[in-house]
Protein backbone atom coordinates (compact mmCIF):
# COMPACT_ATOMS: atom_id res chain seq x y z
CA UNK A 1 2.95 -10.02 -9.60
CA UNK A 2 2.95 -7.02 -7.25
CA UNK A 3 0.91 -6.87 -4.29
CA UNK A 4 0.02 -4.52 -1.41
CA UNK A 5 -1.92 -5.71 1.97
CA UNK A 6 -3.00 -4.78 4.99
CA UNK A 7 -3.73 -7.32 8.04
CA UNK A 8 -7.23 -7.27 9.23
CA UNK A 9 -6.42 -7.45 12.81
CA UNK A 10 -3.02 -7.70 15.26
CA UNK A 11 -2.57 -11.57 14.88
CA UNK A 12 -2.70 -11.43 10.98
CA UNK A 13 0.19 -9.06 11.66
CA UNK A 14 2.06 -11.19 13.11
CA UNK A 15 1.52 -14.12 11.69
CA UNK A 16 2.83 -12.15 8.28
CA UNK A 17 5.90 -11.72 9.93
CA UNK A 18 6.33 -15.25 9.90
CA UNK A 19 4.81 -15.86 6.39
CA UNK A 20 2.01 -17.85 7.70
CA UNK A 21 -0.90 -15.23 7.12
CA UNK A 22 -3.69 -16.81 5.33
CA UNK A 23 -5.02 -15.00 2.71
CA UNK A 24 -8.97 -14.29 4.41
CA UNK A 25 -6.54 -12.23 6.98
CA UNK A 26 -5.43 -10.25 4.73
CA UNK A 27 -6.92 -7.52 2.31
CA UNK A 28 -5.00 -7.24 -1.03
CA UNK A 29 -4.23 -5.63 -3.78
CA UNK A 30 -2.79 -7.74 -6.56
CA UNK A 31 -1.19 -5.56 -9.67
CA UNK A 32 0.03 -7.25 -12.58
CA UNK A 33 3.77 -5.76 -14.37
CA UNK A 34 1.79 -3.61 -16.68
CA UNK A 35 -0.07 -1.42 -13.92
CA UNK A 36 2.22 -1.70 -11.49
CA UNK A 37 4.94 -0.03 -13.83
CA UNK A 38 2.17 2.13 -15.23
CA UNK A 39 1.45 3.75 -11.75
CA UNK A 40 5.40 3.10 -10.61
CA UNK A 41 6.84 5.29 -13.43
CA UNK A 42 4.46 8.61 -12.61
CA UNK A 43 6.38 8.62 -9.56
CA UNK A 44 3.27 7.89 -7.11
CA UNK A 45 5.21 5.42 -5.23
CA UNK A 46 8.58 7.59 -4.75
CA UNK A 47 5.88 10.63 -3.52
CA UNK A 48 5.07 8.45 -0.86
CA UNK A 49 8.71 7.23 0.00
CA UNK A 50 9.04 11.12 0.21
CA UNK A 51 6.06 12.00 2.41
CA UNK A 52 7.03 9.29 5.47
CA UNK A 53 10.85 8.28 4.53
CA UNK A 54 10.75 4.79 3.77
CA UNK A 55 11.78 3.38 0.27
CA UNK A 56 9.25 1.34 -1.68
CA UNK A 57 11.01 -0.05 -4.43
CA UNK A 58 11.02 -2.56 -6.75
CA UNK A 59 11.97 -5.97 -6.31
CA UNK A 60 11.73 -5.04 -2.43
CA UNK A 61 9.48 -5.83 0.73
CA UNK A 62 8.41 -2.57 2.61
CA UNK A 63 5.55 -1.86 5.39
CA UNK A 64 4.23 1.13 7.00
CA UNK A 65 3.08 0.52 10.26
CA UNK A 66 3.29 3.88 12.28
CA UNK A 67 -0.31 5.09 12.57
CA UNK A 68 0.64 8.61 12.45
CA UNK A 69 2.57 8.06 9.11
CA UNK A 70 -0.37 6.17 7.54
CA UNK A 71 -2.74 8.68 8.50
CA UNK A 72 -0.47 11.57 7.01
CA UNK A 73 -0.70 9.66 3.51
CA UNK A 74 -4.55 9.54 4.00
CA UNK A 75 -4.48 13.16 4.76
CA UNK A 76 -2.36 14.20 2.12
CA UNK A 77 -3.18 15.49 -1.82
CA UNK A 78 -1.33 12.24 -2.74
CA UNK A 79 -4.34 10.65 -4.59
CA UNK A 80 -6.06 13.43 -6.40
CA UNK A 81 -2.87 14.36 -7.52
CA UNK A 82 -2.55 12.19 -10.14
CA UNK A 83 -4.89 12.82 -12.70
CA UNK A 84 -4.28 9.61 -14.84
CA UNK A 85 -6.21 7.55 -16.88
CA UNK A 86 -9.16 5.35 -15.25
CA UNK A 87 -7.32 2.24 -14.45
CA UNK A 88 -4.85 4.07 -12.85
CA UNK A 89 -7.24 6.02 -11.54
CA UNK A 90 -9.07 2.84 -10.12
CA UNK A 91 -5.82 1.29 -8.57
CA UNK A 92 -4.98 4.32 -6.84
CA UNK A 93 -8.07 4.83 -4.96
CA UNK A 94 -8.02 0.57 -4.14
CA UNK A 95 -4.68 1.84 -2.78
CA UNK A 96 -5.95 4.73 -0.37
CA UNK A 97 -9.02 2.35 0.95
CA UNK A 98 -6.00 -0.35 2.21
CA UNK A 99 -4.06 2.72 3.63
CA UNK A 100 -7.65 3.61 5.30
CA UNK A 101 -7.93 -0.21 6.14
CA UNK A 102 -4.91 0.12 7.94
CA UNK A 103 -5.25 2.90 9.75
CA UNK A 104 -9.37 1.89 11.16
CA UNK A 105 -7.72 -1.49 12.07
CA UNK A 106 -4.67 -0.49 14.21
CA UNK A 107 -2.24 -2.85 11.70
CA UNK A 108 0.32 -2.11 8.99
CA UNK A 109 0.20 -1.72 5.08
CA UNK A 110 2.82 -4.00 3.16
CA UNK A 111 4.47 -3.54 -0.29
CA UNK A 112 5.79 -6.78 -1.90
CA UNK A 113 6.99 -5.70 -4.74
């Protein structure tokens, strides 16, 4: 299982450094292998990596937590660039409401993957 989350406020966040988030701090996004290599392989993931220079990759933990960077992947064409089919579709706009999330409450967005 894959999953993306954002803290809902500055002691979630650091509490997740430590691991000891509960989960009613956190908003997530749970993917099972299927979707999550559905949306990895049309290259969504590595547009992002791109955009801000960080590497989300498989089988590896990665966060965003510069404002300005999350706000530039809100900005961006990013999600109506990928024209896919409706669970996709779905998943990718779940995605861009946690990168919103994240931006309206000051924290981070994480990648377990």
């Amino acid at each position: 299982m894959k999953i993306i989350c954002v803290p809902k406020d500055s002691i979630a966040e650091k509490r997740l450094e430590y691991d000891l988030a509960e989960s009613d701090e956190l908003i997530e996004l749970n993917f099972e292998d299927e979707s999550f290599y559905k949306l990895w392989n049309t290259g969504f993931f590595n547009s992002i990596n791109k955009m801000i220079g960080i590497i989300i990759d498989d089988f590896e933990d990665e966060h965003i937590s510069n404002i300005t960077e999350i706000k530039k992947v809100i900005d961006s064409d990013i999600f109506s660039n990928y024209s896919l089919d409706k669970k996709l579709d779905i998943i990718t706009e779940k995605i861009k409401s946690l990168f919103e999330e994240a931006y309206k409450r000051k924290t981070s967005i994480r990648f377990f993957f």
